[in-house]
C-alpha atoms as a PDB file:
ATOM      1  CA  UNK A   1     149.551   8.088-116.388  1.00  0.00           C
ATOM      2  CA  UNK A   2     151.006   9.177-119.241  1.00  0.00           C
ATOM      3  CA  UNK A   3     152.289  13.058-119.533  1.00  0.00           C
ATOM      4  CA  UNK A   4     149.339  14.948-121.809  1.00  0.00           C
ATOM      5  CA  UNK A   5     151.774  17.707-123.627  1.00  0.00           C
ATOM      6  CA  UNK A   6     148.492  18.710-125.942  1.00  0.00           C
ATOM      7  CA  UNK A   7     147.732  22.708-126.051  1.00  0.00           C
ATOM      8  CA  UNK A   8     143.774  23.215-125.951  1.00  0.00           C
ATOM      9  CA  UNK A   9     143.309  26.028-128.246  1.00  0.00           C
ATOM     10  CA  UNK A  10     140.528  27.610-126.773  1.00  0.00           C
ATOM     11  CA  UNK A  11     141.628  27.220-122.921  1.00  0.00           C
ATOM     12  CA  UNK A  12     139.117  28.016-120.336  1.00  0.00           C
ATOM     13  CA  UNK A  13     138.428  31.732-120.762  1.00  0.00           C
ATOM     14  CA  UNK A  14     134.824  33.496-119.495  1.00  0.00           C
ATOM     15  CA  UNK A  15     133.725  33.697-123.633  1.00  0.00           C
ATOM     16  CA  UNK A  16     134.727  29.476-124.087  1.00  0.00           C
ATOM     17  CA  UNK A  17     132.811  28.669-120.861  1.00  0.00           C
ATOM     18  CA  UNK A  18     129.601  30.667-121.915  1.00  0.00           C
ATOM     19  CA  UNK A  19     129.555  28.608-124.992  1.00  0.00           C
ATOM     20  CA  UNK A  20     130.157  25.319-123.216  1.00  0.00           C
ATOM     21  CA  UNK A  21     127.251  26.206-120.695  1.00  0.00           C
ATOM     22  CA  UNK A  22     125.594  26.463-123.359  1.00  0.00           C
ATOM     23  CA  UNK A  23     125.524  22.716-124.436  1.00  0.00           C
ATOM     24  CA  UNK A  24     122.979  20.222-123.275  1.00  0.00           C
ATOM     25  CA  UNK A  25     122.122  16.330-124.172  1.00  0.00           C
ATOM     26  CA  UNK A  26     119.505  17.748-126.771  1.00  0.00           C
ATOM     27  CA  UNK A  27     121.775  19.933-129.004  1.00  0.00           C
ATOM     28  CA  UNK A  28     124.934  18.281-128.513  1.00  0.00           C
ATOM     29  CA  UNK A  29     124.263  14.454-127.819  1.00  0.00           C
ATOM     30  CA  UNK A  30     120.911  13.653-129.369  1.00  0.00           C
ATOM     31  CA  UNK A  31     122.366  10.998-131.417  1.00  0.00           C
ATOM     32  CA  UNK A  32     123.210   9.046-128.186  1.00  0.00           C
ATOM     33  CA  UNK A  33     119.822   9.632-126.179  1.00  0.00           C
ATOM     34  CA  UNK A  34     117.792   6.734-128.241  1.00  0.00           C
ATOM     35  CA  UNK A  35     120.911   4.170-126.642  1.00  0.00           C
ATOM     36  CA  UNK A  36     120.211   5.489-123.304  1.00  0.00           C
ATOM     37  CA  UNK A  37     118.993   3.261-120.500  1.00  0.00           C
ATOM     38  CA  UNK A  38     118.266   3.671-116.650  1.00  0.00           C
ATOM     39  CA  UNK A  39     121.032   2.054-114.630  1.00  0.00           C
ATOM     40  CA  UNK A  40     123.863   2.125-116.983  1.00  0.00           C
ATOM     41  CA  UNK A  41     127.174   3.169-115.924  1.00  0.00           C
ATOM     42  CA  UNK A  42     128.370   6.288-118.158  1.00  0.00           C
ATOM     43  CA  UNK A  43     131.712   8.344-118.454  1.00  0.00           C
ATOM     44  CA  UNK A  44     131.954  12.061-120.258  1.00  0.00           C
ATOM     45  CA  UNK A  45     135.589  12.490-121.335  1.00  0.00           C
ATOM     46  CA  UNK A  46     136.436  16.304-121.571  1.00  0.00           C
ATOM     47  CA  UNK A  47     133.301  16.729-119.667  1.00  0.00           C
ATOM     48  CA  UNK A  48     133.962  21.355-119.513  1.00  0.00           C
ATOM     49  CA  UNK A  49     131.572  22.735-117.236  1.00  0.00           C
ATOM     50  CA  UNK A  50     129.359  19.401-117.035  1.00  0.00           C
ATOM     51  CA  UNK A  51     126.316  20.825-118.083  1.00  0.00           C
ATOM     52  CA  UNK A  52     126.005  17.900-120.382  1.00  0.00           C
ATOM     53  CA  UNK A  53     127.335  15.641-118.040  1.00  0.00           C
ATOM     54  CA  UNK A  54     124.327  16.288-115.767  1.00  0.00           C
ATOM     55  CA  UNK A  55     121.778  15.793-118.897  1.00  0.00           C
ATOM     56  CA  UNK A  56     123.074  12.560-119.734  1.00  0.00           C
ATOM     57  CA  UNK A  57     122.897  11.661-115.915  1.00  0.00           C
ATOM     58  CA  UNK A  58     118.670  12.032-116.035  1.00  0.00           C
ATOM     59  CA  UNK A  59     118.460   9.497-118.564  1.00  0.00           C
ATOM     60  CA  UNK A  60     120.660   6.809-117.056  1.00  0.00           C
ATOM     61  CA  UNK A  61     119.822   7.670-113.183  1.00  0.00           C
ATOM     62  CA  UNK A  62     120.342   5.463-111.121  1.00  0.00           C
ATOM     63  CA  UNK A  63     123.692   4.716-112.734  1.00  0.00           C
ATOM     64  CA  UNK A  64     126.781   6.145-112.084  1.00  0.00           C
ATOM     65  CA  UNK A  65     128.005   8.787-113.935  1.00  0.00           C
ATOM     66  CA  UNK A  66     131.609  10.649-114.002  1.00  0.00           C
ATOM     67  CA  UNK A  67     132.640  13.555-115.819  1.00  0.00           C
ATOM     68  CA  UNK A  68     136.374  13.724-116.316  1.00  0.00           C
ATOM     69  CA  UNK A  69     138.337  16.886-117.647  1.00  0.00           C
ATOM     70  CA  UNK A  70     142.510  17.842-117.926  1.00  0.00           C
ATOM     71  CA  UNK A  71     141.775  20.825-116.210  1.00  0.00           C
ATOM     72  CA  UNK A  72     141.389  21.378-112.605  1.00  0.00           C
ATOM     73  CA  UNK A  73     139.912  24.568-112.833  1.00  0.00           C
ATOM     74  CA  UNK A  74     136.848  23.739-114.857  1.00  0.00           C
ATOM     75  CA  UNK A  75     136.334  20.522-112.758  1.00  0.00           C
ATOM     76  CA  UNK A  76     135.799  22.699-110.047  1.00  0.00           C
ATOM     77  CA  UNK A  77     133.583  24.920-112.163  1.00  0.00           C
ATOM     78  CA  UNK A  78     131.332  21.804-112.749  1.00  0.00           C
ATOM     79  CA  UNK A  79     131.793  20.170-109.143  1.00  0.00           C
ATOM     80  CA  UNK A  80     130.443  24.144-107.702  1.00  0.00           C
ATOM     81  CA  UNK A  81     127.629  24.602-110.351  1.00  0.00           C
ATOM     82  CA  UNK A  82     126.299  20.736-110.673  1.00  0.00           C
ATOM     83  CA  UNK A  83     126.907  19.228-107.352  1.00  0.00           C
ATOM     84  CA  UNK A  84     123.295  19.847-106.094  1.00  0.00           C
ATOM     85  CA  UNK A  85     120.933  19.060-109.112  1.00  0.00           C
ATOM     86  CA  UNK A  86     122.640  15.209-109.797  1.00  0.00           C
ATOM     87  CA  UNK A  87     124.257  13.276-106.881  1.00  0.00           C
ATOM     88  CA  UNK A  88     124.874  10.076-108.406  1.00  0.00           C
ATOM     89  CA  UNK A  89     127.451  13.096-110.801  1.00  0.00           C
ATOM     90  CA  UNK A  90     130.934  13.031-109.800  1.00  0.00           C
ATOM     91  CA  UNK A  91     133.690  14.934-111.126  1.00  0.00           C
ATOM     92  CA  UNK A  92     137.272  13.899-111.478  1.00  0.00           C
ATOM     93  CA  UNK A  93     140.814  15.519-113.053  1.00  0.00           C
ATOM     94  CA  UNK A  94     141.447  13.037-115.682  1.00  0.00           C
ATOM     95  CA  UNK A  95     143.386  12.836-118.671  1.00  0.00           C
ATOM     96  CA  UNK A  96     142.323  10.627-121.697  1.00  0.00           C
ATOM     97  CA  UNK A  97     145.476   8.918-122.859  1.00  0.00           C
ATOM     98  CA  UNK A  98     145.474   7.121-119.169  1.00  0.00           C
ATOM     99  CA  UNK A  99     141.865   7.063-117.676  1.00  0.00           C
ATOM    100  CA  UNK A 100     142.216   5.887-113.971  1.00  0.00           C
ATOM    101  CA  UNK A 101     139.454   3.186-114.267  1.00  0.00           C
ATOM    102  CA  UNK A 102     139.831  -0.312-114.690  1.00  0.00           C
ATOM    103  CA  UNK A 103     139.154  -2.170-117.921  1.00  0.00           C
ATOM    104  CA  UNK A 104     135.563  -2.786-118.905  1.00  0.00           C
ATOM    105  CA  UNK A 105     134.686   0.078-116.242  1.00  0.00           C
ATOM    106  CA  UNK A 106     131.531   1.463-117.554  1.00  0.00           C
ATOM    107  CA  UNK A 107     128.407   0.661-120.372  1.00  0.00           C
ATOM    108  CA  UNK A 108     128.738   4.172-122.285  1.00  0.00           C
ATOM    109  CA  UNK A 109     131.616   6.387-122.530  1.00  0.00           C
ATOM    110  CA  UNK A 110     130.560  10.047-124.077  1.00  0.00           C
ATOM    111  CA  UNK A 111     133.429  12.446-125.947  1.00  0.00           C
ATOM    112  CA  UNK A 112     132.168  16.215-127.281  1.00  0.00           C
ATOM    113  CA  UNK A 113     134.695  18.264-129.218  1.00  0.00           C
ATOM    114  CA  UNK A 114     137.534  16.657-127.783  1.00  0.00           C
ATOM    115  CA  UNK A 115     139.948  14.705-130.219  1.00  0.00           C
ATOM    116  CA  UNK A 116     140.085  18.026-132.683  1.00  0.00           C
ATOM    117  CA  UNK A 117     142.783  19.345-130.076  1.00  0.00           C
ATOM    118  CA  UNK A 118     144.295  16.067-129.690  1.00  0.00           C
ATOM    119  CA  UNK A 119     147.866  15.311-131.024  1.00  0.00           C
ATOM    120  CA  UNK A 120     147.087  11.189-130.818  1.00  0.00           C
ATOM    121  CA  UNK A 121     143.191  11.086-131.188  1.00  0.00           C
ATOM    122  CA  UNK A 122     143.195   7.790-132.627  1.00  0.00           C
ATOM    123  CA  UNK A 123     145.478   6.974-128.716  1.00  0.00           C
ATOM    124  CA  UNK A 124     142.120   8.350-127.234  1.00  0.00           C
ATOM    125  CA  UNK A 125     140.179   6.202-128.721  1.00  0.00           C
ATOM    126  CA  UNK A 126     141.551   3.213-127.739  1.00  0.00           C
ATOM    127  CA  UNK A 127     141.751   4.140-124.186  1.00  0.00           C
ATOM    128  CA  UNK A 128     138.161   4.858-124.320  1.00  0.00           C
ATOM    129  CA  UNK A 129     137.711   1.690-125.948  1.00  0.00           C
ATOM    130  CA  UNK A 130     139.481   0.271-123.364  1.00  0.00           C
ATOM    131  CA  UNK A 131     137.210   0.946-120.538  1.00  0.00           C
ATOM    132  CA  UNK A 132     134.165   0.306-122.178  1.00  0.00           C
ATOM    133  CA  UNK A 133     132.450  -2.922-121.250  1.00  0.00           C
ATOM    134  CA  UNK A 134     131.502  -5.705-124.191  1.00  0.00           C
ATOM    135  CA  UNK A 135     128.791  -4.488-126.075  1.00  0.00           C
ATOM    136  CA  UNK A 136     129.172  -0.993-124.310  1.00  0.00           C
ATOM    137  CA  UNK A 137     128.646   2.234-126.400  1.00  0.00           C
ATOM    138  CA  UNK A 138     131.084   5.224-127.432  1.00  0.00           C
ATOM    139  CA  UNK A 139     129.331   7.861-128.468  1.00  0.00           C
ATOM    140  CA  UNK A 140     131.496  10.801-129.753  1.00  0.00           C
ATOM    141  CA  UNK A 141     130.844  13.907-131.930  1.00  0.00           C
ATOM    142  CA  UNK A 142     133.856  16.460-133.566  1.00  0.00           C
ATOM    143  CA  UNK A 143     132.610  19.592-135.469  1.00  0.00           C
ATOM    144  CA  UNK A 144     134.244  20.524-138.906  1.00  0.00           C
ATOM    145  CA  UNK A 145     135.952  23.574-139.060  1.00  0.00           C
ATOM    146  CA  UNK A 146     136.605  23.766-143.059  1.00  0.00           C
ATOM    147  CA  UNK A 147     132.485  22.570-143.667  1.00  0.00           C
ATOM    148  CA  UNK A 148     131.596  25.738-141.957  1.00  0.00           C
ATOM    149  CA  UNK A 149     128.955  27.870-143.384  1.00  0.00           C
ATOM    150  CA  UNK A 150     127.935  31.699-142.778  1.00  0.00           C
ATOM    151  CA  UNK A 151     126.902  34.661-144.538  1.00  0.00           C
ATOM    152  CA  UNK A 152     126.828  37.397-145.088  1.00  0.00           C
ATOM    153  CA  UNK A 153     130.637  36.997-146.530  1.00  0.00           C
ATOM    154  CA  UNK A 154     133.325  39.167-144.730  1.00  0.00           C
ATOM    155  CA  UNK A 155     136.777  38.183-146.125  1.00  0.00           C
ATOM    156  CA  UNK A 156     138.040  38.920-142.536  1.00  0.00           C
ATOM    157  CA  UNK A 157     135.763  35.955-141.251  1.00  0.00           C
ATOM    158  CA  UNK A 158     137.525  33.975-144.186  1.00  0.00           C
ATOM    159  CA  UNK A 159     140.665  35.516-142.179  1.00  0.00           C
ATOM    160  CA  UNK A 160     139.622  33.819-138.842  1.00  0.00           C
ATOM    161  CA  UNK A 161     138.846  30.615-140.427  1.00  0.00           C
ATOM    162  CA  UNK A 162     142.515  30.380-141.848  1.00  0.00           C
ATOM    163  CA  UNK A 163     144.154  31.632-138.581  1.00  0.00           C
ATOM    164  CA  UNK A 164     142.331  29.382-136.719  1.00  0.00           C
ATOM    165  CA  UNK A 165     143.416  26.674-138.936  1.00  0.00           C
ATOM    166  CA  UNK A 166     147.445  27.656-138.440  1.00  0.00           C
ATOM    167  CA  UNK A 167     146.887  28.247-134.435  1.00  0.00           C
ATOM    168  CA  UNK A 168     145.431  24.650-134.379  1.00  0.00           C
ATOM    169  CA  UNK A 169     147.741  22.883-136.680  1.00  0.00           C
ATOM    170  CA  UNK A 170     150.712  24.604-134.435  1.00  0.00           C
ATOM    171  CA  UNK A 171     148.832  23.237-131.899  1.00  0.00           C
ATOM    172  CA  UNK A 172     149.235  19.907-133.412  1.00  0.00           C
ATOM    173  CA  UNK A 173     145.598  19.181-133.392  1.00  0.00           C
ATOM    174  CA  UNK A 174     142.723  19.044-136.427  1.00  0.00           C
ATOM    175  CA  UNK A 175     140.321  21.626-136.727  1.00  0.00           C
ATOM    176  CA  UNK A 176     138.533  19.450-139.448  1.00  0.00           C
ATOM    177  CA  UNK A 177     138.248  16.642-136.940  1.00  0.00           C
ATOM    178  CA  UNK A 178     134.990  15.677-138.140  1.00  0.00           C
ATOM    179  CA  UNK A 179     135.649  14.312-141.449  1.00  0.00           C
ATOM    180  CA  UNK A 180     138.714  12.381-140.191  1.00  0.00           C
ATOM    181  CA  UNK A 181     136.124  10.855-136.756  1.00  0.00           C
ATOM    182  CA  UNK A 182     135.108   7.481-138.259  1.00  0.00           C
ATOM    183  CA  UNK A 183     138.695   6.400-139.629  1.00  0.00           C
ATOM    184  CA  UNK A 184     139.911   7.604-136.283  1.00  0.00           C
ATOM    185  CA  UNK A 185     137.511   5.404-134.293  1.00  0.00           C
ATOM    186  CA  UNK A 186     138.104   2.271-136.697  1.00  0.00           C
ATOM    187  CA  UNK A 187     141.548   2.822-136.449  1.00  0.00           C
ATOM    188  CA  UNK A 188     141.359   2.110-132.466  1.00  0.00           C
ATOM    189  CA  UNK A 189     140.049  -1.330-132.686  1.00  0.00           C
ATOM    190  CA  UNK A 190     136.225  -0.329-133.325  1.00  0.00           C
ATOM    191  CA  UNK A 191     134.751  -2.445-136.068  1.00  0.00           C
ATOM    192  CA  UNK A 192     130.511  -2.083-135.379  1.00  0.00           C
ATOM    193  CA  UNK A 193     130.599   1.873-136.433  1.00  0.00           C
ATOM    194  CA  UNK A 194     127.451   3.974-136.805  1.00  0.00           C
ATOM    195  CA  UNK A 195     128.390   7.819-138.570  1.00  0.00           C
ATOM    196  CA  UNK A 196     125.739  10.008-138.595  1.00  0.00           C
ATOM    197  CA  UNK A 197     125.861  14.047-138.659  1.00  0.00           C
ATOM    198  CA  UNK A 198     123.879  16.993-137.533  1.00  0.00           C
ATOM    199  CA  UNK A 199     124.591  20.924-137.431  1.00  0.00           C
ATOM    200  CA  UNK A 200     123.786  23.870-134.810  1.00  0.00           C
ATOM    201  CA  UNK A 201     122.523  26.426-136.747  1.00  0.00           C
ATOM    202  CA  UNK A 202     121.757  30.269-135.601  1.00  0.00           C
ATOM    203  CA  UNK A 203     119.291  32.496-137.417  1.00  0.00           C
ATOM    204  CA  UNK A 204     117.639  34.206-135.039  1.00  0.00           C
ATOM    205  CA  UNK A 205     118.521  37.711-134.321  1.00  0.00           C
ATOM    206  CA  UNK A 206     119.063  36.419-130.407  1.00  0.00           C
ATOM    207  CA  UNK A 207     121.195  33.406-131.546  1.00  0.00           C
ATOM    208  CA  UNK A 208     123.646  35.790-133.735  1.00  0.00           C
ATOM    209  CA  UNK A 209     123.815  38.343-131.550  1.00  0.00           C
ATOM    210  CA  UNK A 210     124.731  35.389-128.714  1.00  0.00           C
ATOM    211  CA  UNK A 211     127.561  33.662-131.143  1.00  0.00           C
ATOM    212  CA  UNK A 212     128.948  37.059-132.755  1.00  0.00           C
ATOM    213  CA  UNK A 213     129.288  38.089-129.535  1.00  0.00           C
ATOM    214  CA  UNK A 214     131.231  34.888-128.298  1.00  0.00           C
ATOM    215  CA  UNK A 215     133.205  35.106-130.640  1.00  0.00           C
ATOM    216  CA  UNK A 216     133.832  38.414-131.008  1.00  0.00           C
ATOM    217  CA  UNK A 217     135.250  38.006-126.826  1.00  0.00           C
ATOM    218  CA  UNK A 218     136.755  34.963-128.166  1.00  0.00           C
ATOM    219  CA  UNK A 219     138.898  35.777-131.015  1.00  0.00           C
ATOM    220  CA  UNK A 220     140.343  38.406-128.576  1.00  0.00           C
ATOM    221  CA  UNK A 221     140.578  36.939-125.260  1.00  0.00           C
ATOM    222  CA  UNK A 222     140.652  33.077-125.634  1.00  0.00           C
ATOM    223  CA  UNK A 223     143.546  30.819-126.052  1.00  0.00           C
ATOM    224  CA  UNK A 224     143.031  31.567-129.680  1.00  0.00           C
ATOM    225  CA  UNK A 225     144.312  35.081-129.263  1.00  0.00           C
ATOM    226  CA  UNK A 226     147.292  33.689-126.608  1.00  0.00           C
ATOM    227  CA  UNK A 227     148.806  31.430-129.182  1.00  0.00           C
ATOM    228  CA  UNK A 228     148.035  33.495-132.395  1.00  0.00           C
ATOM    229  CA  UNK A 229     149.945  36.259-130.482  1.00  0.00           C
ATOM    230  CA  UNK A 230     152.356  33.628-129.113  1.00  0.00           C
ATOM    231  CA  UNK A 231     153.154  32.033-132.636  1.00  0.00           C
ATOM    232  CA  UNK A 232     153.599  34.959-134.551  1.00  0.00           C
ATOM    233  CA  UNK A 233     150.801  34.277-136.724  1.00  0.00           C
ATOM    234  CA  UNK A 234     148.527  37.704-135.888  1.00  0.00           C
ATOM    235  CA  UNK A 235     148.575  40.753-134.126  1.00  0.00           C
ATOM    236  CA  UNK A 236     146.587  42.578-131.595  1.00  0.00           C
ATOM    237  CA  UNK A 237     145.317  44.881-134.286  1.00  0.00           C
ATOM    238  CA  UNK A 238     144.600  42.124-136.544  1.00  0.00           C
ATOM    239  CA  UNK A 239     142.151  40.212-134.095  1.00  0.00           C
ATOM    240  CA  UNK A 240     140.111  43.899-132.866  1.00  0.00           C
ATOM    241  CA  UNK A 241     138.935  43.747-136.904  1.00  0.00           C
ATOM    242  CA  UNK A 242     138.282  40.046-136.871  1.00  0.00           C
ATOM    243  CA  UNK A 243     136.487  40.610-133.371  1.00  0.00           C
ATOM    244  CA  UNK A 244     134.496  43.823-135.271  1.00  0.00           C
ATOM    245  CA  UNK A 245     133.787  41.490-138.236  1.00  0.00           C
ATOM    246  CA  UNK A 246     131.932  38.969-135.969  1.00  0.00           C
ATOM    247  CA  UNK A 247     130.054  42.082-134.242  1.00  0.00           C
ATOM    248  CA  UNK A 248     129.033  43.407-137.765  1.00  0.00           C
ATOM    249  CA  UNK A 249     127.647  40.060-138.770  1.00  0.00           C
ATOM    250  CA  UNK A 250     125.487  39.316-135.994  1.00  0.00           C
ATOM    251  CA  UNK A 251     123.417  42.445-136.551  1.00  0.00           C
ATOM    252  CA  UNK A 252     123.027  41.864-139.797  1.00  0.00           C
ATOM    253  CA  UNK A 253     119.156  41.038-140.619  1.00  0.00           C
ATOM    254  CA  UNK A 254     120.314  38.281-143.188  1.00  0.00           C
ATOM    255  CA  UNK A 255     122.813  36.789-140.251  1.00  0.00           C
ATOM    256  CA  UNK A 256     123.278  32.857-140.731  1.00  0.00           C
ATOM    257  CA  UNK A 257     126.016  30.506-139.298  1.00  0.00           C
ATOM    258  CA  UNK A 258     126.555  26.711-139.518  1.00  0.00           C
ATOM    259  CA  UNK A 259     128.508  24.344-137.217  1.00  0.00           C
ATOM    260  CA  UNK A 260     128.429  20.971-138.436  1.00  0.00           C
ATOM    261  CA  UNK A 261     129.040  17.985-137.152  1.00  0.00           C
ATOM    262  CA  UNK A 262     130.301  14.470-137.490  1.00  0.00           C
ATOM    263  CA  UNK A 263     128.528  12.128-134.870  1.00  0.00           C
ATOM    264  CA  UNK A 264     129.796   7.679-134.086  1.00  0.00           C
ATOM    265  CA  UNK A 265     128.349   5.684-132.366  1.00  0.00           C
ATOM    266  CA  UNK A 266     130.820   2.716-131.494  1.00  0.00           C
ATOM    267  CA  UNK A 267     130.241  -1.020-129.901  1.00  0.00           C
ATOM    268  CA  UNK A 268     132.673  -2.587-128.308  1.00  0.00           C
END
């Protein structure tokens, strides 16, 4: 298996997890569900936690499903906090420039927010094309940092957006993956391409107080305060105000933030 050399820039820190818990087949794979079928055989690459994992697993039960994931602590997170609601679930250390599965292993392979902190996405494709069966489905999704939307303005949640864009880009990855998803795919050998998009969106006063919050916790403890700090490209006293800027916004009354998203579906 090849050596994966790829810095995730949000690591696996309390505030990332929350947010990845927070992901289920309905907001973050409802383009796929229509192409679901009992009995198929399904794979989520960069499966986190596995919460979605386990939703995609109700809607092709019987059929085996795998969740695979670089990191050994957060397949031990999902193994612990999915084992009992899905057995036909398993949970494997993986890494997606050398799946350990045979060609033509499975009818649906499943990728969330993974190739934007990729340094060869267009490598991961292809291995996921790889071990896809004929006329099996890839079904992957990459928000886009730059289409981002919020208000009310703060020029120090302009400053996160750019520092995010320099700890990525050091990172070697694409924050702006989504734009960039469909060229990627074709470019791995995928001809019959379906793009579609869709956004989450959070109004509510619950909602903003949940995602300033994350990211208030976040822009301070997260990987994206490790390498900022690392890289030289912010300071501890820079990231407390960005951190206050995302508290100050989510108790604003006129609160609004946009994540889109670009969404392929793929046949092999």
């Amino acid at each position: 298996m090849p050596e994966n050399r790829d810095r995730y820039s949000h690591g696996h820190h309390e505030s990332v997890l929350r947010s990845h818990t927070w992901r289920s087949a309905e907001n973050s794979a409802g383009f796929l569900l229509p192409h679901l079928r009992p009995g198929q055989e399904l794979l989520d690459v960069g499966c986190g936690p596995g919460t979605i994992t386990v939703d995609l697993a109700r809607r092709v039960a019987p059929g085996r499903v795998i969740g695979v994931d670089l990191s050994s602590e957060v397949i031990e997170v999902a193994r612990s906090s999915n084992a009992p609601l899905a057995p036909t679930v398993s949970f494997e250390v993986a890494d997606v420039y050398g799946l350990p599965f045979a060609d033509g292993s499975f009818d649906v392979v499943y990728m969330h927010q993974v190739l934007q902190h990729l340094s060869n996405p267009i490598g991961a494709c292809a291995e996921i094309r790889r071990v896809l069966r004929v006329g099996g489905i890839a079904a992957m999704r990459e928000s886009d940092y730059a289409a981002f939307a919020w208000a009310p303005e703060d020029p120090r949640l302009d400053r996160w957006m750019a520092l995010y864009h320099d700890i990525t880009r050091a990172n070697d990855a694409q924050a702006d993956a989504g734009r960039y998803l469909p060229a990627w795919v074709r470019a791995a050998g995928f001809s019959d391409v379906t793009v579609t998009s869709s956004t989450w969106t959070y109004q509510s006063p619950e909602e903003c107080q949940w995602w300033g919050q994350l990211w208030a916790d976040r822009v301070q403890h997260s990987n994206f305060a490790v390498h900022g700090l690392e890289y030289g490209l912010t300071t501890e006293a820079e990231l407390a105000d960005i951190a206050d800027a995302f508290t100050q916004w989510a108790s604003d009354e006129n609160a609004l933030f946009i994540v889109p998203s670009v969404e392929v579906i793929a046949r092999r």
